[in-house]
Structures are given as structure tokens and as C-alpha cells.
N, C-alpha and C. Protein backbone atom coordinates (compact mmCIF):
# COMPACT_ATOMS: atom_id res chain seq x y z
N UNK A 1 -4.31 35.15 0.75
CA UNK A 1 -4.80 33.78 0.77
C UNK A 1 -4.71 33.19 -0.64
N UNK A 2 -4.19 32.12 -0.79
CA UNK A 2 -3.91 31.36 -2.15
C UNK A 2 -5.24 31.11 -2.70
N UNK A 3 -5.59 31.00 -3.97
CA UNK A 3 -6.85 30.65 -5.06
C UNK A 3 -7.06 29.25 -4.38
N UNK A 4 -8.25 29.32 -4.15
CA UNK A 4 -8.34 27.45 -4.13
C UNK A 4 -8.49 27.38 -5.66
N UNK A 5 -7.65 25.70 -6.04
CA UNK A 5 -7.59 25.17 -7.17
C UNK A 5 -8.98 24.27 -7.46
N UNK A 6 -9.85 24.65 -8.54
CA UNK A 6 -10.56 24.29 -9.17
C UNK A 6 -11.05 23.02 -9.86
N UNK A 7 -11.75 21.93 -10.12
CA UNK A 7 -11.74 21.30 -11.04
C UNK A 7 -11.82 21.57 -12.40
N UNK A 8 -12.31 22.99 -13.32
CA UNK A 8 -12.44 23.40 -13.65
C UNK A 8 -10.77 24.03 -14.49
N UNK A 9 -9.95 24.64 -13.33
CA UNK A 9 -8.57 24.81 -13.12
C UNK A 9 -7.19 24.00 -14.04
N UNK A 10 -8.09 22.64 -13.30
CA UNK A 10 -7.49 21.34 -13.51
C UNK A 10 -7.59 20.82 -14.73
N UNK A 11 -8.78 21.14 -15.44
CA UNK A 11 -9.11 20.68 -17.00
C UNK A 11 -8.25 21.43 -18.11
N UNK A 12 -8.16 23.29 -17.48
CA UNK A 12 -7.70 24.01 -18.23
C UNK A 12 -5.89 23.68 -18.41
N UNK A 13 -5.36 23.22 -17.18
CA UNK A 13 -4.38 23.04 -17.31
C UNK A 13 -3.80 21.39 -17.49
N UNK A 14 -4.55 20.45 -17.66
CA UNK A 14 -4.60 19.25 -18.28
C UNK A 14 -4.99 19.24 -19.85
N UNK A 15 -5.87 20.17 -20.53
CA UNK A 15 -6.17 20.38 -21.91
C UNK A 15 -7.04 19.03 -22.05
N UNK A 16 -8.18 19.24 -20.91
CA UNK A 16 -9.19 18.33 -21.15
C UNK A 16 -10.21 19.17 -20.47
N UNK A 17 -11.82 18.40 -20.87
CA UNK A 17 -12.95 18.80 -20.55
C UNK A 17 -13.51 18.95 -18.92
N UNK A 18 -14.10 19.96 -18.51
CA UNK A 18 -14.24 19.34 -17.16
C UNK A 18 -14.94 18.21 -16.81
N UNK A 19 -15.33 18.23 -17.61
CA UNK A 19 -16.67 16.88 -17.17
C UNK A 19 -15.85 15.29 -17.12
N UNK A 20 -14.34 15.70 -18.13
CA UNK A 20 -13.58 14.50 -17.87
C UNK A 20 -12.86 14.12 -16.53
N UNK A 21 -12.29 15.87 -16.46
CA UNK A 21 -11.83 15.75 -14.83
C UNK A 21 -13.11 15.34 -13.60
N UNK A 22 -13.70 15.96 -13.41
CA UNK A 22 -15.23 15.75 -12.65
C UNK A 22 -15.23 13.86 -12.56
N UNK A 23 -15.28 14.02 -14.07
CA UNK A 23 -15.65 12.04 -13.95
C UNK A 23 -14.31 11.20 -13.16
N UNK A 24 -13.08 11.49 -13.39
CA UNK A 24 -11.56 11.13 -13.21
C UNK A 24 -11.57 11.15 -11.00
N UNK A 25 -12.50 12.50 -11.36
CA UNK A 25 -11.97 12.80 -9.55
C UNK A 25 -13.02 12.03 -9.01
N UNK A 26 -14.25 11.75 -9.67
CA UNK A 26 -15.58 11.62 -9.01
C UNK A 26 -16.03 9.84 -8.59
N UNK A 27 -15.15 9.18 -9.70
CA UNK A 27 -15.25 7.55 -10.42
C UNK A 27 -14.82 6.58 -9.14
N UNK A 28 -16.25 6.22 -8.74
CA UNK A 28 -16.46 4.99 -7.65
C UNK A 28 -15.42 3.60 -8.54
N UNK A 29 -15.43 3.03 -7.35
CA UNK A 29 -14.56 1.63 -7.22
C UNK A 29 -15.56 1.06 -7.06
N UNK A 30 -15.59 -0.40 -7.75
CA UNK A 30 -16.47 -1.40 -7.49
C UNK A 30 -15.81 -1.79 -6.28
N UNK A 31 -16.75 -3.70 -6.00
CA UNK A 31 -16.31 -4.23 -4.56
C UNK A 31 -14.96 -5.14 -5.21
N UNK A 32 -14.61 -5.23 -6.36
CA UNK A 32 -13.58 -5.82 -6.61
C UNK A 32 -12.35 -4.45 -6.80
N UNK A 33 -11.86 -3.64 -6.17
CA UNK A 33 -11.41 -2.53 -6.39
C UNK A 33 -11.38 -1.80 -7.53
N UNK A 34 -11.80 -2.30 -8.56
CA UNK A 34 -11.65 -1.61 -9.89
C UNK A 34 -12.33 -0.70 -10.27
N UNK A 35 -12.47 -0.04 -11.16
CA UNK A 35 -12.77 1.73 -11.48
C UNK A 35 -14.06 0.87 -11.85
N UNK A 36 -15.16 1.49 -11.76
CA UNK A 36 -16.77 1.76 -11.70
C UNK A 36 -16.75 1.37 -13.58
N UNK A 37 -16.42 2.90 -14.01
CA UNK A 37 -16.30 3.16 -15.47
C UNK A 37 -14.98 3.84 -15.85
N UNK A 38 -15.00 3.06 -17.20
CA UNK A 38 -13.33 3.11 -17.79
C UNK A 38 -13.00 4.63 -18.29
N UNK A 39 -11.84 4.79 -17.83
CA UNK A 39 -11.17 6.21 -18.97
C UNK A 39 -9.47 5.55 -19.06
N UNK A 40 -9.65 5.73 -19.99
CA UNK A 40 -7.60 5.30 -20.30
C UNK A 40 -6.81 5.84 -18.85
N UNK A 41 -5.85 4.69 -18.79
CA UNK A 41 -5.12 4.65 -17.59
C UNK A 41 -3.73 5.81 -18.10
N UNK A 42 -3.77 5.93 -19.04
CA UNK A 42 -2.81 7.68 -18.85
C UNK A 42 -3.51 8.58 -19.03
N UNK A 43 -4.63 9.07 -19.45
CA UNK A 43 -5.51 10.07 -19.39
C UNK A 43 -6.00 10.38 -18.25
N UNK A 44 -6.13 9.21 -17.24
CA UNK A 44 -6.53 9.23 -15.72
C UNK A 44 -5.47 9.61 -14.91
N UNK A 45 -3.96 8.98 -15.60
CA UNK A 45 -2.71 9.16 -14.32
C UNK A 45 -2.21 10.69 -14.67
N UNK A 46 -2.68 11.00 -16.07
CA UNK A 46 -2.42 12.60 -16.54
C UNK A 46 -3.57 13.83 -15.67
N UNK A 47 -4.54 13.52 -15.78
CA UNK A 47 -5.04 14.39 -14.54
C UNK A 47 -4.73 14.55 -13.26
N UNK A 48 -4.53 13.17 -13.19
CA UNK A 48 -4.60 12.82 -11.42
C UNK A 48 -2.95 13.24 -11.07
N UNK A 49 -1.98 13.51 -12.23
CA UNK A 49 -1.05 14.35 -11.93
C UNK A 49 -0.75 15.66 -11.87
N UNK A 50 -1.63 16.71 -12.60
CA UNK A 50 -1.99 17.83 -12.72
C UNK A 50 -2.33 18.36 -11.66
N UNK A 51 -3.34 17.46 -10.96
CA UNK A 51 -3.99 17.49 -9.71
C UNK A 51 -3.19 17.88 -8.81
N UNK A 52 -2.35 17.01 -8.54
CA UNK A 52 -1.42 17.03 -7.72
C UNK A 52 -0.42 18.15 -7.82
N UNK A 53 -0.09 18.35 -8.72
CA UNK A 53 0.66 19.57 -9.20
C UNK A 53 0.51 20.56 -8.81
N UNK A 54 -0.96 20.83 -8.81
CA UNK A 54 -1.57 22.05 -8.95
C UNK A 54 -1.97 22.22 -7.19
N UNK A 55 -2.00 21.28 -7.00
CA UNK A 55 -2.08 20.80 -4.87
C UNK A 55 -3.80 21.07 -4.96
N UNK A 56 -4.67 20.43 -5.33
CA UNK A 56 -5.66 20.59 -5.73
C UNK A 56 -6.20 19.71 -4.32
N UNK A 57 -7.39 20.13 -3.63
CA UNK A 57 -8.14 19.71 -2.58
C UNK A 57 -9.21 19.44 -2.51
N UNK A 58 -9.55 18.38 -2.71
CA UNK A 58 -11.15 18.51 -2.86
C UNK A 58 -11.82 18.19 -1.68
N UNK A 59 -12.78 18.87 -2.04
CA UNK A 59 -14.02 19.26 -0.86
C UNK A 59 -14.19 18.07 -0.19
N UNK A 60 -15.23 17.10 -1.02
CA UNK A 60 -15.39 15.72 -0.75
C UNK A 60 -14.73 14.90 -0.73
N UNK A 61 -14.67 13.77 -0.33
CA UNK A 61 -13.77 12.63 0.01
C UNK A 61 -13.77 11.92 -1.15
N UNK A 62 -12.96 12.50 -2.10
CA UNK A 62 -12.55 12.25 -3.51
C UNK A 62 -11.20 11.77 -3.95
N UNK A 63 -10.75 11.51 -4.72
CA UNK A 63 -9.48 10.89 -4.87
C UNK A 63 -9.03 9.82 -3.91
N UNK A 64 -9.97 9.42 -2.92
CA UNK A 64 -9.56 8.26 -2.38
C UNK A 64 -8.44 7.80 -2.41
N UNK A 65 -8.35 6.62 -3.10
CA UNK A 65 -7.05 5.56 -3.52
C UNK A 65 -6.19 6.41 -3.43
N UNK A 66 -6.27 7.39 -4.70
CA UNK A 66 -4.96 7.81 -5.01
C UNK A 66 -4.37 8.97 -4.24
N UNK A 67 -4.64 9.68 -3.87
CA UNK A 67 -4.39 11.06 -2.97
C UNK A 67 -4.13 10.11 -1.03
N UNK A 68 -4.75 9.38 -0.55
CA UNK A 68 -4.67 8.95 0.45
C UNK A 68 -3.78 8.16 1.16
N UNK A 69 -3.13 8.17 2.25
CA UNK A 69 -1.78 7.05 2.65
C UNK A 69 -2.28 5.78 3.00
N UNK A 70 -1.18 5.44 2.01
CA UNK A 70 -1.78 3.90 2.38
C UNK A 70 -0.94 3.24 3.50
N UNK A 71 -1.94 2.24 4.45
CA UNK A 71 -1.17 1.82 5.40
C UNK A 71 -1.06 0.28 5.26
N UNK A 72 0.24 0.06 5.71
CA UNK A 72 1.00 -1.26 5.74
C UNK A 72 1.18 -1.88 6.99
N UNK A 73 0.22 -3.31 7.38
CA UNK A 73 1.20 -3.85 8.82
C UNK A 73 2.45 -4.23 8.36
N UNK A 74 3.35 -4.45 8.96
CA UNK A 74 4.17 -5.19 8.86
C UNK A 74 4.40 -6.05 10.27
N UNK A 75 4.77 -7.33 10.06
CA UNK A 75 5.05 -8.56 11.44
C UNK A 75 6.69 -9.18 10.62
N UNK A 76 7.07 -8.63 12.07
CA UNK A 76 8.35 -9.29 11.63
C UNK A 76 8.79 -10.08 13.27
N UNK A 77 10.10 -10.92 13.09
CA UNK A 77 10.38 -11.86 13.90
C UNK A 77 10.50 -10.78 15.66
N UNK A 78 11.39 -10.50 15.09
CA UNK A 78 12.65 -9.64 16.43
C UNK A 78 12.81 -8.17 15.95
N UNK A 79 12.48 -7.10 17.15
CA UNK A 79 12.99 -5.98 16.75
C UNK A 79 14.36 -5.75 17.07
N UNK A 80 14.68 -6.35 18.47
CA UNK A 80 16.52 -6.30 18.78
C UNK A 80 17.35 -6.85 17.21
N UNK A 81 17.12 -7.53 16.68
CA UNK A 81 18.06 -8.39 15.58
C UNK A 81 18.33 -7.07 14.51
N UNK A 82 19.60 -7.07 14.85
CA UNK A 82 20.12 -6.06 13.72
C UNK A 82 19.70 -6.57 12.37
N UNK A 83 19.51 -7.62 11.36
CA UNK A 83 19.31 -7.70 10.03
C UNK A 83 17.49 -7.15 9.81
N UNK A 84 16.73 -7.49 10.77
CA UNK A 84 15.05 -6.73 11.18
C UNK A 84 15.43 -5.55 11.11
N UNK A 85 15.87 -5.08 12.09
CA UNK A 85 16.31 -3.39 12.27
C UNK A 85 16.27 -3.04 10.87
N UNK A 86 17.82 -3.34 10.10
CA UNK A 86 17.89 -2.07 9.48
C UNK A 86 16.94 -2.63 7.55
N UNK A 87 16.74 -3.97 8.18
CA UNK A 87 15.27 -4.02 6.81
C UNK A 87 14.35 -3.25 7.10
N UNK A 88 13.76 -3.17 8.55
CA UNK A 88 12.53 -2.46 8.17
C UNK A 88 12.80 -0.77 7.88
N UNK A 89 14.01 -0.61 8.79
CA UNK A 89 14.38 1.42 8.27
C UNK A 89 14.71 1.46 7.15
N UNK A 90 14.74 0.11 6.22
CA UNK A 90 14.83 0.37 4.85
C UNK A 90 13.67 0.60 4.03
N UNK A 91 12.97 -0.33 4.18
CA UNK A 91 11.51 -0.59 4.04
C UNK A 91 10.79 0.81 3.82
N UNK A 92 10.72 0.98 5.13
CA UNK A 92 10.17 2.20 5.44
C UNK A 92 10.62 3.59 4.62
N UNK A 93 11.86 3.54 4.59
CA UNK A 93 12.53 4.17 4.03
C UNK A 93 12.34 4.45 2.20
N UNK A 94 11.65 3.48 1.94
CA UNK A 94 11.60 3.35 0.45
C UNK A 94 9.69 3.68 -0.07
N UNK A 95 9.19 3.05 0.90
CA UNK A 95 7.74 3.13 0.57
C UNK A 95 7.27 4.38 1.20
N UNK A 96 7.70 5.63 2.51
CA UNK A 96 7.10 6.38 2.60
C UNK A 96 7.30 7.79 1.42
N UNK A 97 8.05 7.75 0.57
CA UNK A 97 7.67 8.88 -0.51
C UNK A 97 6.42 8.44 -1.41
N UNK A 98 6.30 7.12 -1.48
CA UNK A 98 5.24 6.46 -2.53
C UNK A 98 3.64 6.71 -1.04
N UNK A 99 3.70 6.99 -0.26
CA UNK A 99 2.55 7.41 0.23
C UNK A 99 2.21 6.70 1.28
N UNK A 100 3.23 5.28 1.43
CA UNK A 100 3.06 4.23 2.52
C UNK A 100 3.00 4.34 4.06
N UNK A 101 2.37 4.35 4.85
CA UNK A 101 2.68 4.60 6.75
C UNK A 101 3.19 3.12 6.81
N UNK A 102 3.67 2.80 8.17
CA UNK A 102 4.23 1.51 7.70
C UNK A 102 3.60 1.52 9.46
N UNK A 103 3.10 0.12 9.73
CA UNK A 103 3.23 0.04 11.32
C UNK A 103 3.80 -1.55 11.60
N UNK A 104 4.40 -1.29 12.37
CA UNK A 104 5.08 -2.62 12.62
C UNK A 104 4.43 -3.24 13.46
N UNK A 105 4.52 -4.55 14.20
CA UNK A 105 4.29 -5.30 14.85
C UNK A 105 5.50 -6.43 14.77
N UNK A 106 5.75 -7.22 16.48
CA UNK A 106 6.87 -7.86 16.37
C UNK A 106 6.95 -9.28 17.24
N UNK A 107 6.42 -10.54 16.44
CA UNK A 107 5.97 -11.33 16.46
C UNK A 107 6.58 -12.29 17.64
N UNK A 108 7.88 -12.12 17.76
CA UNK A 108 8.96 -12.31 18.91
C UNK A 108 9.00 -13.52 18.67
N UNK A 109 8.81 -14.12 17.58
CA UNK A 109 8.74 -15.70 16.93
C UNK A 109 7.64 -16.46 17.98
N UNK A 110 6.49 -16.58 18.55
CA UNK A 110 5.56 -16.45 19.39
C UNK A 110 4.29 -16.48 18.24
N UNK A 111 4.04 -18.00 18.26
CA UNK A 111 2.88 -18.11 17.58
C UNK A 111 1.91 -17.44 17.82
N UNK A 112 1.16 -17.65 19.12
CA UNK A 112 -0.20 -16.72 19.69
C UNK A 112 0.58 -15.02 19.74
N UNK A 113 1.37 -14.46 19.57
CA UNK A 113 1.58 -12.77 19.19
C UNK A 113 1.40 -12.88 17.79
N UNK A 114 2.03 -13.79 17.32
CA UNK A 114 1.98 -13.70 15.17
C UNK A 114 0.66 -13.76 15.10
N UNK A 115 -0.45 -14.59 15.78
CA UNK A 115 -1.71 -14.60 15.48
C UNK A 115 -2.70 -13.28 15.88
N UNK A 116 -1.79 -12.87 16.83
CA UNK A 116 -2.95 -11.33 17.61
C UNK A 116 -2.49 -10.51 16.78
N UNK A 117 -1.43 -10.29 16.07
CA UNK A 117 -0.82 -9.06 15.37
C UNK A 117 -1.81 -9.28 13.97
N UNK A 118 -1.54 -10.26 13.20
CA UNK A 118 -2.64 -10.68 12.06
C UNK A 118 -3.80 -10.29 12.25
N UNK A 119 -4.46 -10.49 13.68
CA UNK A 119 -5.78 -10.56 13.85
C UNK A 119 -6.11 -9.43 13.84
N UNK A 120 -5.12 -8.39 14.36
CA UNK A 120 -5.47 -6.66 14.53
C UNK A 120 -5.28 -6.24 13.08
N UNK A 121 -4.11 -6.71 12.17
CA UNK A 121 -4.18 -5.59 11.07
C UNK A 121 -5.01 -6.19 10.45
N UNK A 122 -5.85 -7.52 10.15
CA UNK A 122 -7.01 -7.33 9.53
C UNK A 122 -8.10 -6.98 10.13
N UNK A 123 -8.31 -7.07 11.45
CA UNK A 123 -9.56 -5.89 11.58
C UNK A 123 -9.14 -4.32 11.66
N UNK A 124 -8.11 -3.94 11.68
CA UNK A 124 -7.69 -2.29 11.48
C UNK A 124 -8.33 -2.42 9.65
N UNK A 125 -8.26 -3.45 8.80
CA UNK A 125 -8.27 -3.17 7.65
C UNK A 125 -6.82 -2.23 6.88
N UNK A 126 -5.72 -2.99 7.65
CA UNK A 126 -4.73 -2.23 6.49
C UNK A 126 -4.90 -2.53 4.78
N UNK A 127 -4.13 -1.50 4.09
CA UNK A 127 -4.19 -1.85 2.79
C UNK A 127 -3.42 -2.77 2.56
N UNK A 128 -2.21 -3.29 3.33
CA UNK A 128 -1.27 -4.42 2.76
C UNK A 128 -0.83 -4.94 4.17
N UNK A 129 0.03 -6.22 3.91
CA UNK A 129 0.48 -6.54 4.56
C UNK A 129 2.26 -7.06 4.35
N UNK A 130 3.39 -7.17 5.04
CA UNK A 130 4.40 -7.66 4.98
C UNK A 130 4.46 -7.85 5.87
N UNK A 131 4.56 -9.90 5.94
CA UNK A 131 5.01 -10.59 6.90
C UNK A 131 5.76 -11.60 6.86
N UNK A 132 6.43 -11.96 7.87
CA UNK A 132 7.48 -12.53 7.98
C UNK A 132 6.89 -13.94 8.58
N UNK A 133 6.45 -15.21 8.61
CA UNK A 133 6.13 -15.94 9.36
C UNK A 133 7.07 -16.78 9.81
N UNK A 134 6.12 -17.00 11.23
CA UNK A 134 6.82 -18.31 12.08
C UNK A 134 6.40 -19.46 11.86
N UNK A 135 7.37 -20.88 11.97
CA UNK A 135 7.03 -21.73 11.13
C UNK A 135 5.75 -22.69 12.01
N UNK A 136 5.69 -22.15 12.91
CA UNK A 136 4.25 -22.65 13.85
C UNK A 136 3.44 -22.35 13.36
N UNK A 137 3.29 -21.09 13.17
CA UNK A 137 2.05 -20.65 12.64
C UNK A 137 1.12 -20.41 11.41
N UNK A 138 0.80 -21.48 10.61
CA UNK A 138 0.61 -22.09 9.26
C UNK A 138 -1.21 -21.26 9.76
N UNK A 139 -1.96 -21.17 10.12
CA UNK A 139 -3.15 -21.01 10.61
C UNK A 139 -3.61 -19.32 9.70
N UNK A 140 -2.53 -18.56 10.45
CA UNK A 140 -2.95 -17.24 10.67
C UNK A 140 -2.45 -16.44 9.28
N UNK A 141 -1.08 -17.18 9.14
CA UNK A 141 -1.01 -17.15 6.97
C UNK A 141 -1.95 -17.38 6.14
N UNK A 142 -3.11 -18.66 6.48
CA UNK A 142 -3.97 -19.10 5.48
C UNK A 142 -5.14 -17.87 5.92
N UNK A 143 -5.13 -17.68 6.96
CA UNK A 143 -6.45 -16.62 7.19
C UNK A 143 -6.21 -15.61 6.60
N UNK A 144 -5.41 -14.42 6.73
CA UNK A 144 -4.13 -13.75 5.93
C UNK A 144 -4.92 -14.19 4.39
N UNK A 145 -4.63 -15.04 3.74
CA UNK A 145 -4.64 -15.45 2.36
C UNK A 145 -5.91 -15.68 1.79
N UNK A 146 -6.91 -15.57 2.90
CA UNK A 146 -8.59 -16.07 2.24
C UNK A 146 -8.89 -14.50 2.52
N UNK A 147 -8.16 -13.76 3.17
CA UNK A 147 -9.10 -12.47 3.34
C UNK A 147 -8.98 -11.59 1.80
N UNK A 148 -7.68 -12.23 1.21
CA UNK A 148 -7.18 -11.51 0.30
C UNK A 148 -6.96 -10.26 -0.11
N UNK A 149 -6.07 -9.91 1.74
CA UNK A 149 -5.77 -8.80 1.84
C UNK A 149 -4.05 -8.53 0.77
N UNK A 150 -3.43 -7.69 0.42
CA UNK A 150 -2.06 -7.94 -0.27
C UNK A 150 -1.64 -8.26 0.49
N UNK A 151 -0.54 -8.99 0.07
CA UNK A 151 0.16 -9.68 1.13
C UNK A 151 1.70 -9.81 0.47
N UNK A 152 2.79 -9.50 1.13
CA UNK A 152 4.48 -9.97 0.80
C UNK A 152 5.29 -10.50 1.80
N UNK A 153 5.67 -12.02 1.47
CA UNK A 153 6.50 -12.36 2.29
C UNK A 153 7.95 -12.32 1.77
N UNK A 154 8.90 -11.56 2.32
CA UNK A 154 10.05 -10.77 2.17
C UNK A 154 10.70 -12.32 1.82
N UNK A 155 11.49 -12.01 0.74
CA UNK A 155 13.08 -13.11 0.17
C UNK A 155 13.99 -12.47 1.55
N UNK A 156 14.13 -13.75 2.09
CA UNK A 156 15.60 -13.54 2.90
C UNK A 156 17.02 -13.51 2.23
N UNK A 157 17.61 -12.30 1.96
CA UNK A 157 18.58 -12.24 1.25
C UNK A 157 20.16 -12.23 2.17
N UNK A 158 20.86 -12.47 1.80
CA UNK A 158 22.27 -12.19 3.00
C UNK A 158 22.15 -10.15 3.59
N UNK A 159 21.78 -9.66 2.68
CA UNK A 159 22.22 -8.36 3.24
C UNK A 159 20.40 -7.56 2.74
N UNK A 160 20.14 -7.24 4.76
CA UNK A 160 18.70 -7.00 4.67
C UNK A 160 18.06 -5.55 3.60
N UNK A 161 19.39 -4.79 3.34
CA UNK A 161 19.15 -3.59 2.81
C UNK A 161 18.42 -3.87 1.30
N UNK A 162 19.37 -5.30 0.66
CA UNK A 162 18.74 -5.50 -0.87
C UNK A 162 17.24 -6.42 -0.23
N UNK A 163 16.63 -7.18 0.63
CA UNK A 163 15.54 -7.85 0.75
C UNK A 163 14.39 -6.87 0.97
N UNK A 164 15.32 -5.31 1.55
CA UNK A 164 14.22 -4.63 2.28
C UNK A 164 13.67 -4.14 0.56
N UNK A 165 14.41 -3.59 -0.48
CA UNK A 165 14.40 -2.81 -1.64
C UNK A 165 13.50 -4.05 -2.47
N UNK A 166 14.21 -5.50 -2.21
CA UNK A 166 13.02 -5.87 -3.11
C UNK A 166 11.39 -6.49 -2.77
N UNK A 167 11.47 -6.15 -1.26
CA UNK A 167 10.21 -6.58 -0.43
C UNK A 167 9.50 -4.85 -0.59
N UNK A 168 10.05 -4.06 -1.52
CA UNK A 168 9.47 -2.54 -1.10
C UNK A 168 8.69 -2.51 -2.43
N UNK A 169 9.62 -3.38 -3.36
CA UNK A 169 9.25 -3.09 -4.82
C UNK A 169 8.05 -4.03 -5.22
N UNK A 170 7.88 -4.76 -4.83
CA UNK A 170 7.15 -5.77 -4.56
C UNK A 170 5.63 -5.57 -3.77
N UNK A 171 6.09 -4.77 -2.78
CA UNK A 171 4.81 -4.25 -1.97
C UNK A 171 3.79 -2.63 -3.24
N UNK A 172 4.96 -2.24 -3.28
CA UNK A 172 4.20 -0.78 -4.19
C UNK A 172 3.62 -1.19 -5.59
N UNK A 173 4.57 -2.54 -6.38
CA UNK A 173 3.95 -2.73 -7.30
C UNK A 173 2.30 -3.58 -7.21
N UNK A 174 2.05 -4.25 -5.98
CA UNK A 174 1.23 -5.15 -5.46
C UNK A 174 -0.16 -3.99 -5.26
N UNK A 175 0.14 -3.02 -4.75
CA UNK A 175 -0.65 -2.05 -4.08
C UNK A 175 -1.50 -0.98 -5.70
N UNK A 176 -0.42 -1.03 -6.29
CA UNK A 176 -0.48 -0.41 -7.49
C UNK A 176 -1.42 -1.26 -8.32
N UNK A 177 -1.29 -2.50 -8.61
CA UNK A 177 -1.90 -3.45 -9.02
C UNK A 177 -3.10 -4.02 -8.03
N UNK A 178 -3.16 -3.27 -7.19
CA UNK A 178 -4.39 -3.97 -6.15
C UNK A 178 -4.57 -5.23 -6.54
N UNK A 179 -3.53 -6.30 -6.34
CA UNK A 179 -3.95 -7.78 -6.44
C UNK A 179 -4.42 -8.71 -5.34
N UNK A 180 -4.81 -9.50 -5.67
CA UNK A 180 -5.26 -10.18 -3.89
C UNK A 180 -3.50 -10.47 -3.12
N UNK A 181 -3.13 -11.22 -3.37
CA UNK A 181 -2.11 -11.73 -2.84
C UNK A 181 -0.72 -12.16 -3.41
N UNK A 182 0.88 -11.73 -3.09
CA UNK A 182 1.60 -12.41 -3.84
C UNK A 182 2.38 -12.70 -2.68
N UNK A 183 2.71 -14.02 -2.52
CA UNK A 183 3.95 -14.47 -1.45
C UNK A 183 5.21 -15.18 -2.49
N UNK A 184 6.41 -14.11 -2.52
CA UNK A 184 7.48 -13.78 -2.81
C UNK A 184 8.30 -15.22 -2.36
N UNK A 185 8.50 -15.45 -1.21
CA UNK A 185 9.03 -16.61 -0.51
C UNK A 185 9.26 -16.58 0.63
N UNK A 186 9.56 -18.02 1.35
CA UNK A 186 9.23 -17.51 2.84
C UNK A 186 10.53 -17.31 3.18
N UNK A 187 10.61 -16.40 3.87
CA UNK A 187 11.98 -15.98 5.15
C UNK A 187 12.28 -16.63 5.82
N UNK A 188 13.93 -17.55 5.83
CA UNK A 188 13.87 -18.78 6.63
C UNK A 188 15.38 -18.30 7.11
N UNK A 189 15.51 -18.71 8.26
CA UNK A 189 16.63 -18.31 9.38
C UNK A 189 17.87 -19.33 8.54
């Protein structure tokens, strides 16, 4: 049976104190997502990589944010439409090594579905959102935008593979930055 890895473990092989690791693994989020109390953001991403390294498990429901998958709705127009298709297997494709689940929903350009799909991933409480809107539905964007859940609305580019890469880069840096909201531009046929 393998050693369980230590916090203790983790200090020795980070070349820090435990009480720094302890604080690093232990450090509540306020209600504005931000760290409780400060420790330098490479001294924190240097443990919290060690951690990982080391496949470190903790007991309690620790490391939150960072150890946990984050989930993404995504609402897009049409799943038949080949340029949807192979954006979102791009999409997907790019954000699940960074830790992303992705769930789709597919709006079928259908105001009242664009509004039930919205309405579910903010009460599921996803961590982000990428959506595509229909131009009916001005309502369920602004609701979307006061919840100030993240939010990316994908650049329609000619070829969906570069919109999916920069709607991916866009989403991880957003998530990374826990910001309220950035809409990129809207996706127009």
C-alpha cells in the first residue's frame, strides 16, 4: 500500500514550513472569491504544485478551487451544424486537461429553450458559462450578466477550430482570474 502523502511531506519537499503549507491548503475564500488571507501567488502556486506532484489527498474538503473540476455550461445554436460540432470537440478538447467538464446544452435558436438552458446552469451553479445567443433573447443574457456568473461569448471566426481555441483561452484565463464577466463578442450568422 503506497505512504499516504503528508502535509508535513509537502513542506519537506516544497522547502517550506508546515504551518505555511497547512495555511496554503487550509485558506478560506471570501464571498467575493478571493483568498481570506494573503501568501504570494508563487509561493501558493509552488505548493499547490508540489501537492499535486506528490498526488497528495486531503482528508477534508480542501483545495477546493484548485484541485476540483470545474464545470462549464455551454448553449450553443445547433448541434447538427457542422461549424457547432467541431467548435465545441474543440472546446472541449482544449479545456478538459486544464480541469474543465464541459456540458452542453442546445438552444435550437428557440428563445424559451435559450431561456430554460440559462435558467438550469444558473441554478446547477456552474462555474462558467459559454454562450452563444439568440438574437430574441436579450432577457436571459442580462440575467446571465447580473448573476455575475463568468461568462464568454465566442468571436465567430470563419474556421470554428481557431474561435473554439480562442473562446477556450478566454474561458481558462476568465476562470483563472475569477472575474465576474467578459463578453468577447457576439456570434452572428
Amino acid at each position: 500500500m503506497p505512504k499516504t502523502v503528508t502535509i508535513k511531506d509537502i513542506a519537506k519537499e516544497a522547502g517550506v514550513s508546515v504551518a505555511l503549507v497547512s495555511f496554503v491548503m487550509n485558506n478560506r475564500l471570501e464571498a467575493n472569491g478571493k483568498p481570506k488571507y494573503r501568501v504570494g501567488e508563487s509561493t501558493r502556486q509552488h505548493i499547490l504544485e508540489v501537492a499535486r506532484r506528490m498526488n497528495y489527498r486531503p482528508v477534508a474538503k480542501v483545495l477546493r478551487r484548485e484541485l476540483r473540476q470545474r464545470v462549464v455550461g455551454v448553449i450553443l445554436p445547433d448541434a447538427s451544424a457542422p461549424y457547432y460540432g467541431q467548435f465545441a470537440a474543440r472546446l472541449e478538447k482544449l479545456t478538459l486537461p486544464e480541469g474543465c467538464t464541459l456540458l452542453f446544452g442546445y438552444s435550437q435558436e428557440d428563445p424559451v429553450r435559450f431561456e430554460r438552458l440559462s435558467d438550469l446552469f444558473l441554478s446547477r451553479k456552474v462555474d462558467a458559462l459559454v454562450v452563444v445567443p439568440i438574437p430574441e433573447e436579450k432577457e436571459s443574457l442580462e440575467d446571465i450578466r447580473r448573476s455575475g456568473l463568468p461568462c464568454v461569448v465566442p468571436v465567430r471566426e470563419e474556421d470554428p477550430l481557431s474561435a473554439a481555441a480562442e473562446c477556450a483561452s478566454r474561458l481558462l484565463r476568465l476562470l483563472q482570474e475569477q472575474d465576474n464577466i467578459i463578453v468577447i463578442n457576439n456570434l452572428s450568422r
